[in-house]
C-alpha atoms as a PDB file:
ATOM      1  CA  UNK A   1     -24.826  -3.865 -74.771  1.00  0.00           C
ATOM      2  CA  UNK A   2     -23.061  -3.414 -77.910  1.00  0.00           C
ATOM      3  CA  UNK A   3     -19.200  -4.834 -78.258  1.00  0.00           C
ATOM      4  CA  UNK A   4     -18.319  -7.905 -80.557  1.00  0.00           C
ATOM      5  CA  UNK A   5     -20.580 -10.183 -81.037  1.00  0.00           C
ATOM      6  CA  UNK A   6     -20.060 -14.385 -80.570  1.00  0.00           C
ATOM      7  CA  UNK A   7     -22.021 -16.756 -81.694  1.00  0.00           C
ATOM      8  CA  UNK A   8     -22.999 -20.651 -82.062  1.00  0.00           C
ATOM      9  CA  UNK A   9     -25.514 -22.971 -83.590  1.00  0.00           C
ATOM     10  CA  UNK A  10     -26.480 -26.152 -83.685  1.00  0.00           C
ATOM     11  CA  UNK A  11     -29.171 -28.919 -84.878  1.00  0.00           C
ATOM     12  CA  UNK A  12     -30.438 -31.288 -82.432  1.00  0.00           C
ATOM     13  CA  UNK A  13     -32.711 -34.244 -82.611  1.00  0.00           C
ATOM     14  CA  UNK A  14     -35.148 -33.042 -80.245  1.00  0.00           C
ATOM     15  CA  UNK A  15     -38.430 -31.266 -80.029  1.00  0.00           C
ATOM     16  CA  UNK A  16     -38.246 -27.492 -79.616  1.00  0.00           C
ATOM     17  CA  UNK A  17     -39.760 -28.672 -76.462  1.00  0.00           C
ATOM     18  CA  UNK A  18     -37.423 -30.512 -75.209  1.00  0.00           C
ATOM     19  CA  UNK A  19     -34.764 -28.230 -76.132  1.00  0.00           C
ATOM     20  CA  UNK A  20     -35.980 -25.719 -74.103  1.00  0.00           C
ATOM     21  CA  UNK A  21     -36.496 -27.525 -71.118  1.00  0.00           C
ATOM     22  CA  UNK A  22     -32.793 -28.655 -71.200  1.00  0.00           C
ATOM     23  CA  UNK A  23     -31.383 -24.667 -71.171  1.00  0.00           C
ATOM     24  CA  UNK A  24     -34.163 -23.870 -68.680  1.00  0.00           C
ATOM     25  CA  UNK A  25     -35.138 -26.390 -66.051  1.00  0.00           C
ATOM     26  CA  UNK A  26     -31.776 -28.692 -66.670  1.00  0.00           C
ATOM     27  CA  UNK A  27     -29.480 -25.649 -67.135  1.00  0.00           C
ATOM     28  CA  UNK A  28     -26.951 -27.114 -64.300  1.00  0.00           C
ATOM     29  CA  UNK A  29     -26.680 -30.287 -66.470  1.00  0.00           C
ATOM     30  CA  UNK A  30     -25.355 -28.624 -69.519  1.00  0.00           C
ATOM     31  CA  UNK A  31     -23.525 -25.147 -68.310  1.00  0.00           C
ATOM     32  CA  UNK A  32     -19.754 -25.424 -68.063  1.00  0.00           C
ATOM     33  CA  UNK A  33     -20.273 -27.564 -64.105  1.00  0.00           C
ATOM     34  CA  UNK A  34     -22.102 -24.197 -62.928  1.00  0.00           C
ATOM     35  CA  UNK A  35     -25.182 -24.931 -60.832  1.00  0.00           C
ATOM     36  CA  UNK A  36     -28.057 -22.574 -62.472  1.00  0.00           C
ATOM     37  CA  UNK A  37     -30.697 -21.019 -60.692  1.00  0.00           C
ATOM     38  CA  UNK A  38     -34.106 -18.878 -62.002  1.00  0.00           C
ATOM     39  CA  UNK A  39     -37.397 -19.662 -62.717  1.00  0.00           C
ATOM     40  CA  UNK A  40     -36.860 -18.482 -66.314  1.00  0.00           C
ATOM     41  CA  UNK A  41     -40.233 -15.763 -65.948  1.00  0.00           C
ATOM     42  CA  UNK A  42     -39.310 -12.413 -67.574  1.00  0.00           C
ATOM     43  CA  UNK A  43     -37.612 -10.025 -64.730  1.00  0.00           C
ATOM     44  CA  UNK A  44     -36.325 -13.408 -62.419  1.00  0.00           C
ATOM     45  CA  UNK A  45     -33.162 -13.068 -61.477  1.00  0.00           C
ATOM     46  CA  UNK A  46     -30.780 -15.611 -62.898  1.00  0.00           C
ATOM     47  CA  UNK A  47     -27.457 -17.358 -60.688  1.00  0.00           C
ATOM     48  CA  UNK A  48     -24.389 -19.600 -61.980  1.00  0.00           C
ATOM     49  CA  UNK A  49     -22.470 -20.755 -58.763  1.00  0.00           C
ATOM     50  CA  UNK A  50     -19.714 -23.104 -59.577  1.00  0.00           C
ATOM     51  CA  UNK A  51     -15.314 -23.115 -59.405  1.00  0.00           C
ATOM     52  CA  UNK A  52     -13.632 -21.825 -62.178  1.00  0.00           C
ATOM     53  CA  UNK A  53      -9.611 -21.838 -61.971  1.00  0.00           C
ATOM     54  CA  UNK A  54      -9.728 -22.897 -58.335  1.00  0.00           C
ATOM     55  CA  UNK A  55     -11.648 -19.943 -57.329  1.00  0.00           C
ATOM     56  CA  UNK A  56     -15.419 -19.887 -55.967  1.00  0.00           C
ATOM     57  CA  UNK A  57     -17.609 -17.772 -58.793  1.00  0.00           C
ATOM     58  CA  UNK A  58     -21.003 -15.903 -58.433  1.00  0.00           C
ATOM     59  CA  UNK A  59     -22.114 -14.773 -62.098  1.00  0.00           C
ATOM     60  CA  UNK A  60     -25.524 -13.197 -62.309  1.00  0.00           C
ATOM     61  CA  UNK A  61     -28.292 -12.253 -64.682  1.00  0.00           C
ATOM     62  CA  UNK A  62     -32.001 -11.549 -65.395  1.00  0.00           C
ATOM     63  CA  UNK A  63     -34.435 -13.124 -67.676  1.00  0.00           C
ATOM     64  CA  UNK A  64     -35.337 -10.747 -70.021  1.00  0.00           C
ATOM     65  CA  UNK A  65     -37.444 -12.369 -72.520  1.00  0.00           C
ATOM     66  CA  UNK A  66     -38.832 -15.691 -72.112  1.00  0.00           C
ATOM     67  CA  UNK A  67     -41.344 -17.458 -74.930  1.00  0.00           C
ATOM     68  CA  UNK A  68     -41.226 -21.425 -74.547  1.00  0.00           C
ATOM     69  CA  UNK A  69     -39.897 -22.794 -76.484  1.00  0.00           C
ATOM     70  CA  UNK A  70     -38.566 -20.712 -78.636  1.00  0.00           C
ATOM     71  CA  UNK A  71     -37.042 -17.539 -77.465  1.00  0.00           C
ATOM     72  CA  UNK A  72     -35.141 -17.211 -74.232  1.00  0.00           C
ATOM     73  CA  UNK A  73     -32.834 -13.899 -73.644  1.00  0.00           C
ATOM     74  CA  UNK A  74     -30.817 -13.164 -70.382  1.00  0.00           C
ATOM     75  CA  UNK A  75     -28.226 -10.802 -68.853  1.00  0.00           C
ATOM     76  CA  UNK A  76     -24.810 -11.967 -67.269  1.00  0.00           C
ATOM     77  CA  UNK A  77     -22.257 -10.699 -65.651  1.00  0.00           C
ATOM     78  CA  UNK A  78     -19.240 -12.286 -64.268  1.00  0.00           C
ATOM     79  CA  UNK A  79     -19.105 -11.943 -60.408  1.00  0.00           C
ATOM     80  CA  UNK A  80     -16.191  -9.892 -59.524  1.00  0.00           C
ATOM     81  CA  UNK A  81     -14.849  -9.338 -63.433  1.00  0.00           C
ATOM     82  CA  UNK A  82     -15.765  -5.680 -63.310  1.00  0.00           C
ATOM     83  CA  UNK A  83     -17.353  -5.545 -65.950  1.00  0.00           C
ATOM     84  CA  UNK A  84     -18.593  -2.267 -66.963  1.00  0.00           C
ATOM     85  CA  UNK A  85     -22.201  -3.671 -68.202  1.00  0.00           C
ATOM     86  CA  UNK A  86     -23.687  -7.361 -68.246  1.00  0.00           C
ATOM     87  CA  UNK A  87     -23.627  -9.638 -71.578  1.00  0.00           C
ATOM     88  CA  UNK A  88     -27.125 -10.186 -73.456  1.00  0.00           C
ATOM     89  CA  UNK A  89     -27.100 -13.996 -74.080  1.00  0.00           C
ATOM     90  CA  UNK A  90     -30.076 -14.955 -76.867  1.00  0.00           C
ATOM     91  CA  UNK A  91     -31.029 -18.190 -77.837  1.00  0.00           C
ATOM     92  CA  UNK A  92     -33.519 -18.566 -80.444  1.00  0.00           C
ATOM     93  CA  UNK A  93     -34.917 -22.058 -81.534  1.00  0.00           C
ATOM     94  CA  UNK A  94     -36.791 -23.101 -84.551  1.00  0.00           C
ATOM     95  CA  UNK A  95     -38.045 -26.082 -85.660  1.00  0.00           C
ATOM     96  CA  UNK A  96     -40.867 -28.628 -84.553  1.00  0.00           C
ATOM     97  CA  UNK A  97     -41.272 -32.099 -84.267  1.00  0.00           C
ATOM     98  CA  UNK A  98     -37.853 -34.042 -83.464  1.00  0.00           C
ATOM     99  CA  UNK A  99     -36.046 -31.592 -85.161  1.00  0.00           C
ATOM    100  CA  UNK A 100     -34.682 -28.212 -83.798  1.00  0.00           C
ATOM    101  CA  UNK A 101     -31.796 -25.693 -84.791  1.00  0.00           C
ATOM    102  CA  UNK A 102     -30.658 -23.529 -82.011  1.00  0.00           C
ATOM    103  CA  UNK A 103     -28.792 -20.016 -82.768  1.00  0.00           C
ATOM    104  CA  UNK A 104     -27.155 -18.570 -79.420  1.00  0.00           C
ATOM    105  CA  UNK A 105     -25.509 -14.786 -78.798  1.00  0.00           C
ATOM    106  CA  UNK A 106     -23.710 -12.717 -76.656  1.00  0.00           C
ATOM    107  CA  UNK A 107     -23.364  -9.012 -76.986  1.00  0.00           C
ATOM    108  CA  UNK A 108     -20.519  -7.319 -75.098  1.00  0.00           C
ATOM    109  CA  UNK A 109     -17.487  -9.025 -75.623  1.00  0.00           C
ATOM    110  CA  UNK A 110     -14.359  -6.292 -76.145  1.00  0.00           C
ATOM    111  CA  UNK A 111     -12.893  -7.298 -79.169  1.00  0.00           C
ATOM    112  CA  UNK A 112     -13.090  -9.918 -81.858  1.00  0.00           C
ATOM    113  CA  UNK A 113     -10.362 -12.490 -80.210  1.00  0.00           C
ATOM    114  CA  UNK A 114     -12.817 -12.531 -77.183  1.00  0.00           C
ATOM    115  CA  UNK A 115     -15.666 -12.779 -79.546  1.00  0.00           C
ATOM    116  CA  UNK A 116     -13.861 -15.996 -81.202  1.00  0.00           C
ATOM    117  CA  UNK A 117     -13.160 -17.644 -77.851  1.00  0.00           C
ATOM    118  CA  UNK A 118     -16.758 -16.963 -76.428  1.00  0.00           C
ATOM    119  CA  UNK A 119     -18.425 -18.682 -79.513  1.00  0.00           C
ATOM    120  CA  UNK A 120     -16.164 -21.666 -78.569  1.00  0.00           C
ATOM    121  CA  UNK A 121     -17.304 -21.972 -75.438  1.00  0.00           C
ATOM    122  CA  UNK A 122     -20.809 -21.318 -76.766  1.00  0.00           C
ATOM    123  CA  UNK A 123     -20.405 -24.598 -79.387  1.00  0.00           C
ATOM    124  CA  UNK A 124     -19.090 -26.719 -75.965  1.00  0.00           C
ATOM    125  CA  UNK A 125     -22.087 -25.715 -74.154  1.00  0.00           C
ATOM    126  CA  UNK A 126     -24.390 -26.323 -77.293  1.00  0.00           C
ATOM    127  CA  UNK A 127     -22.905 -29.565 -78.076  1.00  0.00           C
ATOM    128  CA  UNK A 128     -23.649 -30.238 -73.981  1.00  0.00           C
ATOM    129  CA  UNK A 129     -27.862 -29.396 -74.778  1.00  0.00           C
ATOM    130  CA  UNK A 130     -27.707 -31.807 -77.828  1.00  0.00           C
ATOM    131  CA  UNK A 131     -26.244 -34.555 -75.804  1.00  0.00           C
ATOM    132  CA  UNK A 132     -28.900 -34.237 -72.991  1.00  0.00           C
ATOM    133  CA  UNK A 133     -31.861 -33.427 -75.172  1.00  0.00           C
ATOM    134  CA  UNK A 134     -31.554 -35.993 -77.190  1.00  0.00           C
ATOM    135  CA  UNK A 135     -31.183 -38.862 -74.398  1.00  0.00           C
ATOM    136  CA  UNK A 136     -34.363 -40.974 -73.726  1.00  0.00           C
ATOM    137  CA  UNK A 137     -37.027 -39.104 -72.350  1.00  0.00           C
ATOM    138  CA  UNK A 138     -37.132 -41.254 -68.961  1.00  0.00           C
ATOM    139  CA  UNK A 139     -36.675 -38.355 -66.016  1.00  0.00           C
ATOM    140  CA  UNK A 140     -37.623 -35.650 -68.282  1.00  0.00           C
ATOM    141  CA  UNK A 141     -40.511 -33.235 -66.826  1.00  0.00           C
ATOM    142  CA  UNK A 142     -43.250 -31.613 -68.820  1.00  0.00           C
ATOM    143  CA  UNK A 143     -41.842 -27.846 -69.483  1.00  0.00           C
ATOM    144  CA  UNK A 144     -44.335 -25.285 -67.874  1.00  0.00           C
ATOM    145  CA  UNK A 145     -44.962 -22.053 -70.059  1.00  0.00           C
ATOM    146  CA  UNK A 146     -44.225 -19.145 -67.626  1.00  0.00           C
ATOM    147  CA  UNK A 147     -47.175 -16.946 -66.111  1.00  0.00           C
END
């Protein structure tokens, strides 16, 4: 999936953890209003329903590579865009403790402009997991490694 490439990053005040149980199991909290679906195992098929524009969307994706906490890489594709082949979104955390820096990619986008705008979305949606990770624990569940 090559294509320009966007990117984002971010430190947050959280375990790596905690981190990854806020893209994983709270994904719907902190994904542009999209309600997320998947059980985040390697081959699990991946859903964002939501409205974007006024129109109903159905984007999809599989889990590729899954290591808790600290590597998570899907596929997406826009439901109806026609898009020849899905993005490859990566996130990558490092870090331990309270501490953890997040780098996020996607593959595929046509050109640099679209690049550009896709690593601002990225930051929004970043700045969204630092906001919910690092709210008090109370409601949080325990993340569960996949089998």
């Amino acid at each position: 999936m090559p294509g320009f490439i966007a990117t984002a990053d971010i430190d947050i005040d959280a375990s790596p953890e905690r981190v990854w149980e806020t893209i994983t199991i709270r994904a719907s909290e902190v994904t542009f209003g999209a309600q997320v679906e998947s059980d985040w195992r390697v081959g699990s098929p991946v859903t964002w329903t939501g409205r974007r524009h006024g129109q109903t969307f159905q984007d999809t994706g599989v889990v590729v590579d899954a290591v808790a906490p600290y590597r998570l890489v899907l596929t997406h594709a826009s439901g109806g865009s026609g898009e020849a082949a899905p993005h490859r979104i990566t996130y990558e955390l490092s870090g331990s403790g309270d501490g953890t820096h997040v780098e996020l990619s996607q593959d595929g986008n046509p050109s640099d402009g679209a690049a550009g705008e896709a690593s601002a979305r990225w930051h929004e949606h970043l700045e969204a997991v630092k906001r919910r990770a690092e709210q008090p624990a109370t409601g949080m569940t325990p993340v569960r490694q996949a089998e």
